[in-house]
PDB file of N, CA and C in Angstrom:
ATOM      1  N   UNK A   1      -6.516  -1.194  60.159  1.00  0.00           N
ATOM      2  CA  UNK A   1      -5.976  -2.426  59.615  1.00  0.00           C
ATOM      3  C   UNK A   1      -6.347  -2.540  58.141  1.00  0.00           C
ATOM      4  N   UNK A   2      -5.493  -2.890  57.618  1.00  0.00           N
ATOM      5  CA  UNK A   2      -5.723  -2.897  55.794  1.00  0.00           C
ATOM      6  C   UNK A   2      -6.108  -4.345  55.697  1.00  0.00           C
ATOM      7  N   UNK A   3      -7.462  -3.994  54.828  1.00  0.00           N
ATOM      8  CA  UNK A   3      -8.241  -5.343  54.124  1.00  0.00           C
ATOM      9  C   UNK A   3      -6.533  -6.049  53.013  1.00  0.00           C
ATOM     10  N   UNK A   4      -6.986  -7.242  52.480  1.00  0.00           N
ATOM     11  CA  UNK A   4      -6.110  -7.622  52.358  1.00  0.00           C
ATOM     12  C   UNK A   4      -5.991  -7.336  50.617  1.00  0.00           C
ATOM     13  N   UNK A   5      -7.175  -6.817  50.190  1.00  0.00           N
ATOM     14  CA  UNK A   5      -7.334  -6.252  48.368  1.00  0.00           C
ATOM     15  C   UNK A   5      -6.925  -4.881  48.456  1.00  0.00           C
ATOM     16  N   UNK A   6      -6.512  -3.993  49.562  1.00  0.00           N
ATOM     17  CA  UNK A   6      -6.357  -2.610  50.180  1.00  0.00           C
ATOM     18  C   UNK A   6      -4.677  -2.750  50.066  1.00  0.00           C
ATOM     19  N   UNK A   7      -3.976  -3.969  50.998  1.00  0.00           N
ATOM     20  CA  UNK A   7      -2.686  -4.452  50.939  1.00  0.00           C
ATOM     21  C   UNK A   7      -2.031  -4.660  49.113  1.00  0.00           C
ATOM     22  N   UNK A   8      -3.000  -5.521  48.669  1.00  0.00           N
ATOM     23  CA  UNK A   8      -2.399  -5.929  47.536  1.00  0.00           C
ATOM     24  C   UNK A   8      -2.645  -4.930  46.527  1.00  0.00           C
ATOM     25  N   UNK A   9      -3.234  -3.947  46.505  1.00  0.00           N
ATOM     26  CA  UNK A   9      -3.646  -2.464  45.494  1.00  0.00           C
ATOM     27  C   UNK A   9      -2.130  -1.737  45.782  1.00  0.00           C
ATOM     28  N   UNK A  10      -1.717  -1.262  47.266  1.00  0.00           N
ATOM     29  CA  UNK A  10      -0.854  -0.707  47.709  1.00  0.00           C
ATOM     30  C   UNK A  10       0.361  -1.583  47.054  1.00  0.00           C
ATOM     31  N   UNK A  11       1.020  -2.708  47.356  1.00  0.00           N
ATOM     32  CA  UNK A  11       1.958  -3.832  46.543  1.00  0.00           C
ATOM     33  C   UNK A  11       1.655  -3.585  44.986  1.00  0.00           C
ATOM     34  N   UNK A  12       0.707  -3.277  44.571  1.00  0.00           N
ATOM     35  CA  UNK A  12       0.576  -3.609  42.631  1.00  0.00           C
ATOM     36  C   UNK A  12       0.901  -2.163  42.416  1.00  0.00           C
ATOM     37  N   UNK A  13       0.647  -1.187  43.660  1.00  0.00           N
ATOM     38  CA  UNK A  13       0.974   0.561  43.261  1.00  0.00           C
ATOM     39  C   UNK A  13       2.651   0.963  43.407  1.00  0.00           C
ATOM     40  N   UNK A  14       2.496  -0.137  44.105  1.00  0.00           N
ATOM     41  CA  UNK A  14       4.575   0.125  44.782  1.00  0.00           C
ATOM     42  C   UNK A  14       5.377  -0.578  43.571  1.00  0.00           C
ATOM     43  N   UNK A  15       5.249  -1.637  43.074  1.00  0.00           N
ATOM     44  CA  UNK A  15       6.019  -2.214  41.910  1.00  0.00           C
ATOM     45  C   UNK A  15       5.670  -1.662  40.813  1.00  0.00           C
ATOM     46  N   UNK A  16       4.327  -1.051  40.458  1.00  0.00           N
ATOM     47  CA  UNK A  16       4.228  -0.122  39.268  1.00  0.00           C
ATOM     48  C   UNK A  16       5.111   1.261  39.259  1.00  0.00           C
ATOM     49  N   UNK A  17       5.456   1.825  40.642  1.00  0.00           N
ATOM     50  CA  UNK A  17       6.023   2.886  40.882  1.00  0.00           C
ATOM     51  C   UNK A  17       7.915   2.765  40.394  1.00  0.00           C
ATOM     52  N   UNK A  18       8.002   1.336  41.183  1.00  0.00           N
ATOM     53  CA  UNK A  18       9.396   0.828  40.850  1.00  0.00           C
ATOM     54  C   UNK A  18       9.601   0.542  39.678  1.00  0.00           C
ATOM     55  N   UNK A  19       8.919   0.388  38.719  1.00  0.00           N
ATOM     56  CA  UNK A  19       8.389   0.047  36.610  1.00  0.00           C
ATOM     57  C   UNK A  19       8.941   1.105  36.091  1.00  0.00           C
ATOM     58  N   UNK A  20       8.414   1.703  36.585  1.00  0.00           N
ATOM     59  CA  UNK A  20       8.062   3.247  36.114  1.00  0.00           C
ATOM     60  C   UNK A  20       9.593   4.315  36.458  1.00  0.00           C
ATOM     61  N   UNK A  21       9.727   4.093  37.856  1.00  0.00           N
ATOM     62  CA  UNK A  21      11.247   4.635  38.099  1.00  0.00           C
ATOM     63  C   UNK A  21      12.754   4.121  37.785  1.00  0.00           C
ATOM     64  N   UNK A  22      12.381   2.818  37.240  1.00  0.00           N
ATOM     65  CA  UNK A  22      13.882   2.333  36.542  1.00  0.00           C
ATOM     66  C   UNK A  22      13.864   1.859  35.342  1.00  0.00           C
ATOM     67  N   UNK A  23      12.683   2.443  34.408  1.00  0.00           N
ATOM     68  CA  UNK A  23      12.611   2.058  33.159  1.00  0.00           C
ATOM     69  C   UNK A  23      13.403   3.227  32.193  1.00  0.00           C
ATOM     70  N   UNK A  24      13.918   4.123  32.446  1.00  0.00           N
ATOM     71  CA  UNK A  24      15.183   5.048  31.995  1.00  0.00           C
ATOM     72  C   UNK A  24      16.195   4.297  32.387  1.00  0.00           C
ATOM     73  N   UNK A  25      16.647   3.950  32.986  1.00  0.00           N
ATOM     74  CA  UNK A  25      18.205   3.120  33.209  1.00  0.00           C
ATOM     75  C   UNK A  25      18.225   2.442  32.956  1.00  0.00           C
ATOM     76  N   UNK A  26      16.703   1.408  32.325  1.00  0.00           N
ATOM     77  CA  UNK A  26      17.450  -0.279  31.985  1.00  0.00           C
ATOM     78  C   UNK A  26      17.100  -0.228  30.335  1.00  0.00           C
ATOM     79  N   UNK A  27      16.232   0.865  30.031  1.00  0.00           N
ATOM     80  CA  UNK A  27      16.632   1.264  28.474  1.00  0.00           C
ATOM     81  C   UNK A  27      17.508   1.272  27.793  1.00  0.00           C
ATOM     82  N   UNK A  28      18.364   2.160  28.975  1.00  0.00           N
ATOM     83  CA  UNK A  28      19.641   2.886  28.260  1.00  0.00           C
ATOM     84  C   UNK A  28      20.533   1.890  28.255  1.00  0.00           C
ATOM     85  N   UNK A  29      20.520   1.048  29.432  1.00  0.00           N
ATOM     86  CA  UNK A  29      21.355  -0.267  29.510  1.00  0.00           C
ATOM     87  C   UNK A  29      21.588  -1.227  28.603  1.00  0.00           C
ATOM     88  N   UNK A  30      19.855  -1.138  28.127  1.00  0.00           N
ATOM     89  CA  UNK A  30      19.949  -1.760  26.788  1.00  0.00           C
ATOM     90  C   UNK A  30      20.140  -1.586  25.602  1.00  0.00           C
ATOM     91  N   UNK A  31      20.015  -0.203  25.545  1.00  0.00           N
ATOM     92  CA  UNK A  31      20.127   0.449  24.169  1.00  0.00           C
ATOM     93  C   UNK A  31      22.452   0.273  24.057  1.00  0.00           C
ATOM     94  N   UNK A  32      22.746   0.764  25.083  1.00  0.00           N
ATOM     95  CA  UNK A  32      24.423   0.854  24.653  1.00  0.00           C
ATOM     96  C   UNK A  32      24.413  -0.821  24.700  1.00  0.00           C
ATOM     97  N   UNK A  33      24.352  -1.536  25.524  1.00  0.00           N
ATOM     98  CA  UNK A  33      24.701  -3.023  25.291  1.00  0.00           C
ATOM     99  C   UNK A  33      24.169  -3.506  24.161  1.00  0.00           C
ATOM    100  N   UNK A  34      22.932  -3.187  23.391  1.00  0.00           N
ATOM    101  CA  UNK A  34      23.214  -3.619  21.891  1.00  0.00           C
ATOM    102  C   UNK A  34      24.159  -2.900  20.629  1.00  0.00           C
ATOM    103  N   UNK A  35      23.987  -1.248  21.428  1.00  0.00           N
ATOM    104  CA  UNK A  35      25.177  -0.874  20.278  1.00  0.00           C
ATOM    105  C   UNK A  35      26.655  -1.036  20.606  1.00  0.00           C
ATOM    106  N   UNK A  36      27.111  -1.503  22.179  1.00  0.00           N
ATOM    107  CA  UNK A  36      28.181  -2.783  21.778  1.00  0.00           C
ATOM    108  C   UNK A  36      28.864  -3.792  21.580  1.00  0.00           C
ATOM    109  N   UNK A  37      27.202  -4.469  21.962  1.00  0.00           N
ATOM    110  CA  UNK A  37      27.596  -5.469  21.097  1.00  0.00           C
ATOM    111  C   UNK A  37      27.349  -5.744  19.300  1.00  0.00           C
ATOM    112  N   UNK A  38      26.932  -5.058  18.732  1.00  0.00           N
ATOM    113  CA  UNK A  38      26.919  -4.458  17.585  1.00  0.00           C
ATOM    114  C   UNK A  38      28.435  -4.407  17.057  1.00  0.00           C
ATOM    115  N   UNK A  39      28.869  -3.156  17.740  1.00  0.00           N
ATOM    116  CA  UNK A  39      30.477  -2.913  17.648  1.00  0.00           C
ATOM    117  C   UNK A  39      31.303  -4.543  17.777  1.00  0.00           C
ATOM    118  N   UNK A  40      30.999  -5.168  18.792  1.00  0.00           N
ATOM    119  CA  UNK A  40      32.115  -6.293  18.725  1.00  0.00           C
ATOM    120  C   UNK A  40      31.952  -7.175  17.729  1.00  0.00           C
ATOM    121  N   UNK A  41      30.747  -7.170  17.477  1.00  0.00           N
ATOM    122  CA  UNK A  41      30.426  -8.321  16.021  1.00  0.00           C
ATOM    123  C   UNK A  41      30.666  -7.453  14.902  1.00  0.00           C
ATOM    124  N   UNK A  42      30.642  -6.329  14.465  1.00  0.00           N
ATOM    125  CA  UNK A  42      31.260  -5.743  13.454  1.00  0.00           C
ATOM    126  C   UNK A  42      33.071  -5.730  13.376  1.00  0.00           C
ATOM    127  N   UNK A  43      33.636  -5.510  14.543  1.00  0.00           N
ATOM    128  CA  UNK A  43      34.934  -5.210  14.530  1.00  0.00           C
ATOM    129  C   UNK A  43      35.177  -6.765  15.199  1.00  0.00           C
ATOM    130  N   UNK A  44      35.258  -7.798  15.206  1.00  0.00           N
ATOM    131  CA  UNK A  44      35.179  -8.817  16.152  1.00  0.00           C
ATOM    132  C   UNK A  44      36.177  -8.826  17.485  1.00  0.00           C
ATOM    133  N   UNK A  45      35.947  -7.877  18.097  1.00  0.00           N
ATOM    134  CA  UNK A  45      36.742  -7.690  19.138  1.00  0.00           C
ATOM    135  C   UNK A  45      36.109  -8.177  20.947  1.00  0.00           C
ATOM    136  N   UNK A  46      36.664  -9.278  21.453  1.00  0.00           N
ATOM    137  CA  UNK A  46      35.628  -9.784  22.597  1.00  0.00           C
ATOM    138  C   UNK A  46      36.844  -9.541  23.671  1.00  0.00           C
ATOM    139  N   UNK A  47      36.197  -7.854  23.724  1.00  0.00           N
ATOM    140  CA  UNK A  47      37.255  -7.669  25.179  1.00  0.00           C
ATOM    141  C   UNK A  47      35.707  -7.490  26.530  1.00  0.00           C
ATOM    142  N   UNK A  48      35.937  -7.806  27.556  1.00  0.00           N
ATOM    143  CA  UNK A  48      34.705  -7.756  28.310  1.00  0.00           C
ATOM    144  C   UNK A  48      34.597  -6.689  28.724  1.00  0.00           C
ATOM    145  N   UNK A  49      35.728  -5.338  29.089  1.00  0.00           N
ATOM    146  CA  UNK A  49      36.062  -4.058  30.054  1.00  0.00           C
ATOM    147  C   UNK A  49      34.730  -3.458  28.539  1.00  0.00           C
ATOM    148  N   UNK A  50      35.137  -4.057  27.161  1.00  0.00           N
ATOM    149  CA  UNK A  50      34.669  -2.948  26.138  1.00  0.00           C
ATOM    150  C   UNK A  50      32.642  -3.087  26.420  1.00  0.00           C
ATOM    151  N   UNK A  51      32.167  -4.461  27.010  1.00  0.00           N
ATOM    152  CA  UNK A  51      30.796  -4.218  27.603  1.00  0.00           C
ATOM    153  C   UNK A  51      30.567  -3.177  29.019  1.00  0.00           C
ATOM    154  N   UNK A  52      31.521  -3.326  29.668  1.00  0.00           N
ATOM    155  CA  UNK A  52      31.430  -3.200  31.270  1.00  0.00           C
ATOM    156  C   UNK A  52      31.200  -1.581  31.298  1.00  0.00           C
ATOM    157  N   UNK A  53      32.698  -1.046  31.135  1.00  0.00           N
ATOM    158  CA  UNK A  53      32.754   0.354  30.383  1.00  0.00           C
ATOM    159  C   UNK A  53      31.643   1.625  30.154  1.00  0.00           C
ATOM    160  N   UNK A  54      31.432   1.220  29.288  1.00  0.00           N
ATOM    161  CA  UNK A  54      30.014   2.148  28.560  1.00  0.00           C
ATOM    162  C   UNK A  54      29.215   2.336  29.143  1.00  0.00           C
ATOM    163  N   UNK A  55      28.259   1.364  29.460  1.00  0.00           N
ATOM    164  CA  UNK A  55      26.995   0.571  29.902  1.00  0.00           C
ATOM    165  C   UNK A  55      27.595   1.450  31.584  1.00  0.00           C
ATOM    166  N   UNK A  56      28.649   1.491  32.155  1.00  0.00           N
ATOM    167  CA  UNK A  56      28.242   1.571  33.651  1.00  0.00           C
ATOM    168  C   UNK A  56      28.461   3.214  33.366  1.00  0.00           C
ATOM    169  N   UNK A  57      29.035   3.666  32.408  1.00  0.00           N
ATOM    170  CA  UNK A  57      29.020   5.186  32.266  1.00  0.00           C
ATOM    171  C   UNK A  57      27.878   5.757  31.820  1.00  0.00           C
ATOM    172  N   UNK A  58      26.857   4.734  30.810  1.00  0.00           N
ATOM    173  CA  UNK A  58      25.728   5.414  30.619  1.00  0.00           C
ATOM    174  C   UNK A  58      24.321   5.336  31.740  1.00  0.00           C
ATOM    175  N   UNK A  59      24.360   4.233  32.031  1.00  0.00           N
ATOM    176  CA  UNK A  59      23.739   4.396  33.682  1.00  0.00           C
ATOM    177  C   UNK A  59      23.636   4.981  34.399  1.00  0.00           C
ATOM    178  N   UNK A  60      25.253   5.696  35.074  1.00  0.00           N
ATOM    179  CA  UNK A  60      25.406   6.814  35.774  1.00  0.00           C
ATOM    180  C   UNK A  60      24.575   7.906  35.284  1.00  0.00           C
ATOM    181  N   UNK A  61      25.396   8.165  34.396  1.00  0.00           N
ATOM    182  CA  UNK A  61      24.796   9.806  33.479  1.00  0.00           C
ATOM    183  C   UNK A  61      23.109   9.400  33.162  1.00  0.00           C
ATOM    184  N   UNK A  62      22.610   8.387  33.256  1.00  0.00           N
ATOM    185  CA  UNK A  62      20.936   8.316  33.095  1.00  0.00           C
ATOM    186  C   UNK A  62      20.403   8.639  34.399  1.00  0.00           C
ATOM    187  N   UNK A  63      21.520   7.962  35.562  1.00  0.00           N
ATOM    188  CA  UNK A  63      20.959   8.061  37.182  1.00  0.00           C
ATOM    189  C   UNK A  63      20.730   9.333  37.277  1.00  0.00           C
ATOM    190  N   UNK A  64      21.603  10.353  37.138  1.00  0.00           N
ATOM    191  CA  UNK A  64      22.070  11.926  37.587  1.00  0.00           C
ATOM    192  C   UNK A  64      20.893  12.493  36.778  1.00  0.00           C
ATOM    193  N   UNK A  65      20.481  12.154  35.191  1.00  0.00           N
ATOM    194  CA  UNK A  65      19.738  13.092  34.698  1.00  0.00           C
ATOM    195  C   UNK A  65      18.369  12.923  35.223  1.00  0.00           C
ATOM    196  N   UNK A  66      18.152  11.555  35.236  1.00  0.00           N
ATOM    197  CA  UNK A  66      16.655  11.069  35.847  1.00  0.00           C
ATOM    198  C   UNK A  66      16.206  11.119  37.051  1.00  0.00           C
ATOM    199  N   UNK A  67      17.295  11.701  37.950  1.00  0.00           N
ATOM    200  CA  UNK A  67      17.248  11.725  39.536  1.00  0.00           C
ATOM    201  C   UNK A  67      15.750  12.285  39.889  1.00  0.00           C
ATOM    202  N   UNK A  68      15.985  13.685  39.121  1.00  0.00           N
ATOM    203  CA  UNK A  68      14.307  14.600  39.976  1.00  0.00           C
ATOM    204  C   UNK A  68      12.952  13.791  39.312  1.00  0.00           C
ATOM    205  N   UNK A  69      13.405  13.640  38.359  1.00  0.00           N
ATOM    206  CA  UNK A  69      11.887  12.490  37.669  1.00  0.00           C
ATOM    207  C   UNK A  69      11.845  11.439  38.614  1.00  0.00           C
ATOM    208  N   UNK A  70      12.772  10.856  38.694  1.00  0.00           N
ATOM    209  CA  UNK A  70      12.415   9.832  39.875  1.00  0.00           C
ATOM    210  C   UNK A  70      11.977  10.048  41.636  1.00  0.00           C
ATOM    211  N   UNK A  71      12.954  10.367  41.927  1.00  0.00           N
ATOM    212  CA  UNK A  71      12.642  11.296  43.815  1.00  0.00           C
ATOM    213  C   UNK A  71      11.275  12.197  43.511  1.00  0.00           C
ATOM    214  N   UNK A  72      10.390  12.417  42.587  1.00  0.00           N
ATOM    215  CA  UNK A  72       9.123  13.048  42.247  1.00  0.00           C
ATOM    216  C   UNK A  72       8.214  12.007  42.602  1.00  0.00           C
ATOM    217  N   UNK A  73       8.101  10.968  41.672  1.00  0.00           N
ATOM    218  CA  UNK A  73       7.887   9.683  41.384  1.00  0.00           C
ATOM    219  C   UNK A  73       7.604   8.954  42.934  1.00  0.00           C
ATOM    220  N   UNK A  74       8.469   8.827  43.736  1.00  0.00           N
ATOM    221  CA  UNK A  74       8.611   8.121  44.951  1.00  0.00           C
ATOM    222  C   UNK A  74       8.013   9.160  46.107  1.00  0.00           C
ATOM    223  N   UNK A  75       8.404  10.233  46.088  1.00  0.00           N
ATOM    224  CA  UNK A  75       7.793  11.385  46.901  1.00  0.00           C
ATOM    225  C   UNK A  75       6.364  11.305  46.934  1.00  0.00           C
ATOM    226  N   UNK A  76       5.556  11.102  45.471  1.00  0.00           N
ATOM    227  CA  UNK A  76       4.090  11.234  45.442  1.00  0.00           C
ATOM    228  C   UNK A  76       3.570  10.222  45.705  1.00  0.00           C
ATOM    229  N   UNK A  77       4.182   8.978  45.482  1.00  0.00           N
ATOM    230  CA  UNK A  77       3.485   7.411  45.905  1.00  0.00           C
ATOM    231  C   UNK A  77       3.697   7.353  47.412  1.00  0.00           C
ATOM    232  N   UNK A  78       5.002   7.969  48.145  1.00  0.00           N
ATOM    233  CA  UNK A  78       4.836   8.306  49.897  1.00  0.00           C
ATOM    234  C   UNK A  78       3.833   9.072  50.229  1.00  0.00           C
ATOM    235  N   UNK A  79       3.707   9.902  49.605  1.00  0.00           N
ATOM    236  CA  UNK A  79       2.826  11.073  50.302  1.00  0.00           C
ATOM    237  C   UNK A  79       1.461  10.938  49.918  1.00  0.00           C
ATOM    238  N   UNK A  80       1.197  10.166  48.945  1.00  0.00           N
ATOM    239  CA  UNK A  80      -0.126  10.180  48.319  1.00  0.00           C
ATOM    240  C   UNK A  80      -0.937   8.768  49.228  1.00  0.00           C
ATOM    241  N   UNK A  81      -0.023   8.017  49.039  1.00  0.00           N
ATOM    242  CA  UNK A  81      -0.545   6.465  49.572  1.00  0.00           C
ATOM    243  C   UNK A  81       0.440   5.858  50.748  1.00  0.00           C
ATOM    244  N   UNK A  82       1.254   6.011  51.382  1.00  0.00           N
ATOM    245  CA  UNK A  82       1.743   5.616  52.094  1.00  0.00           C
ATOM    246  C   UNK A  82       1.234   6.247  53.843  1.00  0.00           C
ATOM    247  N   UNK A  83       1.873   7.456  53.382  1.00  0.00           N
ATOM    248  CA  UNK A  83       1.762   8.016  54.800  1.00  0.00           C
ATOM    249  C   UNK A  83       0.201   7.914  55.063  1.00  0.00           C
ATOM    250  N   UNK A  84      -0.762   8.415  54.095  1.00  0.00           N
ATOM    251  CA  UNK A  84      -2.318   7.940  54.912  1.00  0.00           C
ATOM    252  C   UNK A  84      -2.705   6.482  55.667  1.00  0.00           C
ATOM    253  N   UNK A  85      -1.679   5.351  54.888  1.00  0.00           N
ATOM    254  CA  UNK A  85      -1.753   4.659  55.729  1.00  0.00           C
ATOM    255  C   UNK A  85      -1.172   4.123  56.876  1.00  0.00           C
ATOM    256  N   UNK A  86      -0.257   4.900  57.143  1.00  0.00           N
ATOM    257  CA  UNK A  86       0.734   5.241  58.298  1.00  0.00           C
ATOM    258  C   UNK A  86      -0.416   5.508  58.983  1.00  0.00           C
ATOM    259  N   UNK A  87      -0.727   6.984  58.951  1.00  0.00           N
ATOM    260  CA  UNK A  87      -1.639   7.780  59.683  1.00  0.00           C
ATOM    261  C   UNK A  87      -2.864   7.188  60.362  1.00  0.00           C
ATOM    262  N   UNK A  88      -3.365   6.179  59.025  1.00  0.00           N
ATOM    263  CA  UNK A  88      -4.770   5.670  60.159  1.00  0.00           C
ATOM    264  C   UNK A  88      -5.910   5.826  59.149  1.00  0.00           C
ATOM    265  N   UNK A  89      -5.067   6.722  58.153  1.00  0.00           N
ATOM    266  CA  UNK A  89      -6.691   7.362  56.906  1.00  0.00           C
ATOM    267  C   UNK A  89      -7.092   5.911  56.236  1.00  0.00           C
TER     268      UNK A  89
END
């Protein structure tokens, strides 16, 4: 049975893990959504497809490149800390 500072170490290790594994995609999210909105205030053009667009194409292509960094990431926080406490360790 997990003490309850044992519980909350495991919870502060799982949301640091989740920090850590989607901080490439919401970079990038942010980095194209300021360069277009950049673009629309330079060219003043307020079409919404011209936010939607980009931003869901650069996401993708961040998902696909960051995949093994991430499934690494989640693999070692299962195997390192999870399953021992599955197990009983």
């Amino acid at each position: 049975m997990l003490s309850e500072s044992e519980f909350f170490d495991v919870l502060r290790q799982g949301l640091w893990v989740a920090v850590v594994i989607s901080g490439p995609i919401l970079t990038v999210a942010l980095g194209v959504g300021l360069l277009v909105g950049l673009f629309q205030a330079l060219t003043s053009i307020q079409e919404m497809t011209l936010t939607f667009v980009p931003k869901v194409g650069a996401i993708l292509a961040t998902f696909w490149i960051s995949m093994s960094f991430m499934t690494r990431h989640l693999m070692i926080f299962w195997s390192d800390t999870i399953l021992p406490l599955v197990a009983g360790g």
